[in-house]
Protein backbone atom coordinates (compact mmCIF):
# COMPACT_ATOMS: atom_id res chain seq x y z
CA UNK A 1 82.95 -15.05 5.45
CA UNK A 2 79.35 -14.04 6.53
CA UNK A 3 77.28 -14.66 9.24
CA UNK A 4 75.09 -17.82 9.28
CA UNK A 5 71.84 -17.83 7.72
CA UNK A 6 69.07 -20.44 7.66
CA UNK A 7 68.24 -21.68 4.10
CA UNK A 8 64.78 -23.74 3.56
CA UNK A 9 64.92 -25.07 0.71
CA UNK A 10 65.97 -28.90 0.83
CA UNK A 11 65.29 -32.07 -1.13
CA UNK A 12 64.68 -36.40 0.33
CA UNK A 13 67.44 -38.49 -1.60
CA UNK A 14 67.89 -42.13 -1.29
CA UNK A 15 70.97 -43.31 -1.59
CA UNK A 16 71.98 -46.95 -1.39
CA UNK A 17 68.65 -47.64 0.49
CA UNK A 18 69.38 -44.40 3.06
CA UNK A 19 67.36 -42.02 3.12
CA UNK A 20 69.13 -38.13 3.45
CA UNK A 21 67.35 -35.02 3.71
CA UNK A 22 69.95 -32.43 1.94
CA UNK A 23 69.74 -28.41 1.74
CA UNK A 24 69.45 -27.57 -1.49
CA UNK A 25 71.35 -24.03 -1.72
CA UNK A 26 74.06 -25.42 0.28
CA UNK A 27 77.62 -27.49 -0.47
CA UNK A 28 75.94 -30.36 1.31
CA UNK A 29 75.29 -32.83 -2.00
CA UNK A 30 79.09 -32.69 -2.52
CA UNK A 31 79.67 -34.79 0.82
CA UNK A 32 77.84 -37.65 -1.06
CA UNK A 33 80.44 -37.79 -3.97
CA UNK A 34 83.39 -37.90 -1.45
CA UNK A 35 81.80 -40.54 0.81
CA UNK A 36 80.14 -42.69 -1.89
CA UNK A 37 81.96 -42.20 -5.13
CA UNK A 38 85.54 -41.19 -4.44
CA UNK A 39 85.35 -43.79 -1.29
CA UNK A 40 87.56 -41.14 0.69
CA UNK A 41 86.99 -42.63 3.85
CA UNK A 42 87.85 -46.35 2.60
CA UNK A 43 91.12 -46.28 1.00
CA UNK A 44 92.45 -48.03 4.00
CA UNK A 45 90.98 -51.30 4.40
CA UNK A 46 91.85 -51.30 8.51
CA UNK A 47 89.98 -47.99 8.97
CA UNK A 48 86.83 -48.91 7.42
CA UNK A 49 84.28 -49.35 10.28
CA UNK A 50 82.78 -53.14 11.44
CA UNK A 51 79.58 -53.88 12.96
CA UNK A 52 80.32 -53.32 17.02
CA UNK A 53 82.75 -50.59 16.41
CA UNK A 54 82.23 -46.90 18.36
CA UNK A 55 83.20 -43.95 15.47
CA UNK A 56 82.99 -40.36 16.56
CA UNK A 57 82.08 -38.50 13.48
CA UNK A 58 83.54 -35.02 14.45
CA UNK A 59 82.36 -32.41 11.94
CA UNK A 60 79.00 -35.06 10.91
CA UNK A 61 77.14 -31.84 8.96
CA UNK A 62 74.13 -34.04 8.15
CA UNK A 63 74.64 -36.90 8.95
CA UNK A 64 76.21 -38.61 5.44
CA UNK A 65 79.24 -40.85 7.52
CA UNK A 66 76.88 -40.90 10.43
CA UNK A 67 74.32 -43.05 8.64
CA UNK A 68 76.67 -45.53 6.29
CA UNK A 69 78.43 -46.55 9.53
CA UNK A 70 75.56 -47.21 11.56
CA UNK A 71 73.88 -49.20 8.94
CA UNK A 72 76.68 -50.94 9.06
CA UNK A 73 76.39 -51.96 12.79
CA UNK A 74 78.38 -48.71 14.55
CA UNK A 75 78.00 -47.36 17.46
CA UNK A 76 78.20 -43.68 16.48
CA UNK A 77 78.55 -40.30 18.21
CA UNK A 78 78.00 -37.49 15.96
CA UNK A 79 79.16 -33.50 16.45
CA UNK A 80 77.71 -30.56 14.40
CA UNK A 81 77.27 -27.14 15.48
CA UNK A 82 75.99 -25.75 12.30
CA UNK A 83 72.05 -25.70 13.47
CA UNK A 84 70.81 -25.80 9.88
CA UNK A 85 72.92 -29.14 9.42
CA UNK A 86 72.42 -30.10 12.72
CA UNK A 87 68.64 -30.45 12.16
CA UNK A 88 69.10 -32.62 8.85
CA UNK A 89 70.93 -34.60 10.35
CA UNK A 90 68.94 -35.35 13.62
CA UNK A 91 65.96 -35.93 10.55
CA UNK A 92 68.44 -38.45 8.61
CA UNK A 93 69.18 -40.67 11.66
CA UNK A 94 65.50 -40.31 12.90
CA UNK A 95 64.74 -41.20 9.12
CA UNK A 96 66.77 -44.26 8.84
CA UNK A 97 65.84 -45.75 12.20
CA UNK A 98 69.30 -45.39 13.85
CA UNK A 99 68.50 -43.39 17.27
CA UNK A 100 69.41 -46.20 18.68
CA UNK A 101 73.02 -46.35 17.28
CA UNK A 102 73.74 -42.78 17.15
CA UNK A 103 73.91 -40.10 19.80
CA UNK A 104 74.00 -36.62 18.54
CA UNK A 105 75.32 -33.39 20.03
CA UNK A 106 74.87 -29.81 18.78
CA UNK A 107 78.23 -28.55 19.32
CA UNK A 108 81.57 -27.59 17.98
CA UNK A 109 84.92 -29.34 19.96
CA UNK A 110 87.53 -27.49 20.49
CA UNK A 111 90.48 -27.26 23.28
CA UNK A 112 88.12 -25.89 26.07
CA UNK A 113 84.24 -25.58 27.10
CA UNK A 114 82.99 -22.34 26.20
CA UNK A 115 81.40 -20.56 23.44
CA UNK A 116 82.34 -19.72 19.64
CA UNK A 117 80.81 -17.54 16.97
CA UNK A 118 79.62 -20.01 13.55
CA UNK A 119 80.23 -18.52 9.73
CA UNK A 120 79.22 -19.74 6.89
CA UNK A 121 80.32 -18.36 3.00
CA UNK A 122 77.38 -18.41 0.71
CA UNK A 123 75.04 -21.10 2.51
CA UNK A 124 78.06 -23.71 1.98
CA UNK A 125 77.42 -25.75 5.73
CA UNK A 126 80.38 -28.01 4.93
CA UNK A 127 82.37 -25.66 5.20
CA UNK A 128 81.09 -23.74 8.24
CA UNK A 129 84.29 -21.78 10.31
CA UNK A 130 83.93 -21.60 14.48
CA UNK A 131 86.29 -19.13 16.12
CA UNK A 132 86.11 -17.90 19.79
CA UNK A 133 83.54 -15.47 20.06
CA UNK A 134 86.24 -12.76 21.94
CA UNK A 135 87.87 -12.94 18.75
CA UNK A 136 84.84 -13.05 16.09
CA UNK A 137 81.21 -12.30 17.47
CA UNK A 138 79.70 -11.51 14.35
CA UNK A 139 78.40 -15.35 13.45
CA UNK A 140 75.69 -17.20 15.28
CA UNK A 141 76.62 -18.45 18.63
CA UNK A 142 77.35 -21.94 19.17
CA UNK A 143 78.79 -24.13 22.09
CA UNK A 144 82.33 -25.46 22.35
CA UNK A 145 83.11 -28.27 24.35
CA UNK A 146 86.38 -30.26 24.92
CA UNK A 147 86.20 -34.27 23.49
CA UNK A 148 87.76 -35.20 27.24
CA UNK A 149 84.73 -33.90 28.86
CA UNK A 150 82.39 -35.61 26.61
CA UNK A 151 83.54 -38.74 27.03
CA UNK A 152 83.98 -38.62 30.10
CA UNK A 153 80.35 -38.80 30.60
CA UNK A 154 80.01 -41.58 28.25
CA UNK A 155 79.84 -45.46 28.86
CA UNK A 156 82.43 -47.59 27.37
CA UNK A 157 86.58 -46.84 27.19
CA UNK A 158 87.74 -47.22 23.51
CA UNK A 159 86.88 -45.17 20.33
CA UNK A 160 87.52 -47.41 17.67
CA UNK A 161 87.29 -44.73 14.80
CA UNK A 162 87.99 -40.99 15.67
CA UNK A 163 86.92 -38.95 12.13
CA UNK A 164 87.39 -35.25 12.50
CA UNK A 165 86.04 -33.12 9.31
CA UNK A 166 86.11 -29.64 11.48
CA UNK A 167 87.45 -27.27 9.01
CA UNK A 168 90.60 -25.61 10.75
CA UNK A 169 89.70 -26.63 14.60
CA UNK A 170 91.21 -30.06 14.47
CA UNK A 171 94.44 -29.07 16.53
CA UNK A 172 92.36 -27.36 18.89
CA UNK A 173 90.07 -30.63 18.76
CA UNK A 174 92.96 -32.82 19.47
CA UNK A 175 94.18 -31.11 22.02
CA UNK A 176 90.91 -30.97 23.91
CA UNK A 177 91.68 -34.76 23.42
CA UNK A 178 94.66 -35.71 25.23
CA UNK A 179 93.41 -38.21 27.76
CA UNK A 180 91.12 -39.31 25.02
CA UNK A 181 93.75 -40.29 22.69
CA UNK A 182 95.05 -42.79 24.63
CA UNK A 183 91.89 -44.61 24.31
CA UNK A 184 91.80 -44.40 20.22
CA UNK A 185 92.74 -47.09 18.23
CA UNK A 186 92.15 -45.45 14.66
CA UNK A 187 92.04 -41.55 13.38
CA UNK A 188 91.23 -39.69 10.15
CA UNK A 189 91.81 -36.09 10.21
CA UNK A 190 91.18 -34.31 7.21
CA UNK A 191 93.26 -31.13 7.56
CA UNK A 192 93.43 -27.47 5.90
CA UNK A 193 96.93 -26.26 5.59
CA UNK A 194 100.13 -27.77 5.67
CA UNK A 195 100.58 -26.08 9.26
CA UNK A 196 97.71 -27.46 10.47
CA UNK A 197 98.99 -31.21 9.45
CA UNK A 198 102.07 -30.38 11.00
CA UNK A 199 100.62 -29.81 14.24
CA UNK A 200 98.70 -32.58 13.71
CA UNK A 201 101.26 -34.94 13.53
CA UNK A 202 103.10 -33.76 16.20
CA UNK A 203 100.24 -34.11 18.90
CA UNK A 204 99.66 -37.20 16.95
CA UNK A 205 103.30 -38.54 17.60
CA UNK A 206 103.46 -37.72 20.62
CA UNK A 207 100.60 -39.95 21.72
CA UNK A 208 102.13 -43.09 19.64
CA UNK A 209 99.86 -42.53 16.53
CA UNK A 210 102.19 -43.52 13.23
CA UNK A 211 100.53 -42.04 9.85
CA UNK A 212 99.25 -44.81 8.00
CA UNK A 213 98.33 -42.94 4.59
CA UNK A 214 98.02 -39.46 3.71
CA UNK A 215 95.66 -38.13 0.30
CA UNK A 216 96.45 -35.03 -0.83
């Protein structure tokens, strides 16, 4: 890994009538392919988002889920902590109109407020790594806060989509979660080792989630 750096270079795509800014030296055009051509995120009709519903997009880089889903009619609440993506995707849902169907935050989740150090390998942003910063200080500084204390300071009481993307955190994520969970009706973790999914579907279990499909 090496520390974050800030690449300019992007390019304005439309895709399917949305509009995207996307960095061009980065990983970020493959996050098209896997939400519009390989329709990873729809291979279960039931978790495939309706007009009214609230989806946190956990792990949103810029903004690619964000903006299909509220086009579609979501209410959507989007995390990134990677500042380069972060600023795409605050210009992708200013872009497409949607500021008033998506609330953004600049921050990581994890299982506790504080602060964690952001890496990057090679300008790839989708796959940007946030460790504690007493462990790793080396990265760019970026803000950690637990999902309970977010929504606690938000209106409504059900999540009807919970999509975490967070590349290694999503334990941590869940379990900064707990009273949270009990307030989710769907969840699609996309995990990165077979320990990780293990843990995963234990937290999972014990809050009365049953795995519905897994894709290798």
């Amino acid at each position: 890994l090496m520390p974050f750096e800030t690449y300019r270079w992007e390019a304005t795509i439309l895709v399917r009538g949305a509009k995207y800014v996307v960095g061009v030296r980065t990983s970020e055009i493959f996050v098209f392919h896997e939400i519009y051509e390989s329709l990873q995120y729809e291979r279960h009709a039931d978790f495939i988002p309706q007009s009214g519903w609230t989806v946190f997009d956990v792990g949103a880089n810029i903004g690619v889920f964000t903006v299909l889903q509220a086009t579609q009619g979501a209410i959507v609440y989007s995390f990134e902590p990677n500042p380069d993506s972060y600023s795409r995707l605050s210009r992708n849902v200013a872009a497409n109109k949607l500021c008033d169907r998506v609330r953004l935050f600049p921050t990581a989740l994890g299982d506790e407020r504080g602060v964690g150090s952001l890496h990057v390998t090679g300008g790839g942003t989708t796959g940007g790594v946030v460790t504690p910063v007493e462990a790793d200080a080396s990265g760019v500084a970026v803000p950690i806060a637990a999902l309970d204390e977010v929504v606690s300071t938000l209106p409504g009481s059900s999540i009807d989509l919970l999509k975490i993307d967070a590349e290694g955190s999503e334990v941590a994520i869940l379990r900064g979660g707990e009273r949270t969970l009990d307030h989710v009706q769907r969840i699609i973790v996309e995990y990165h080792s077979r320990d990780l999914l293990r843990q995963v579907r234990e937290i999972l279990a014990r809050k009365g989630f049953a795995q519905e499909m897994i894709v290798d």
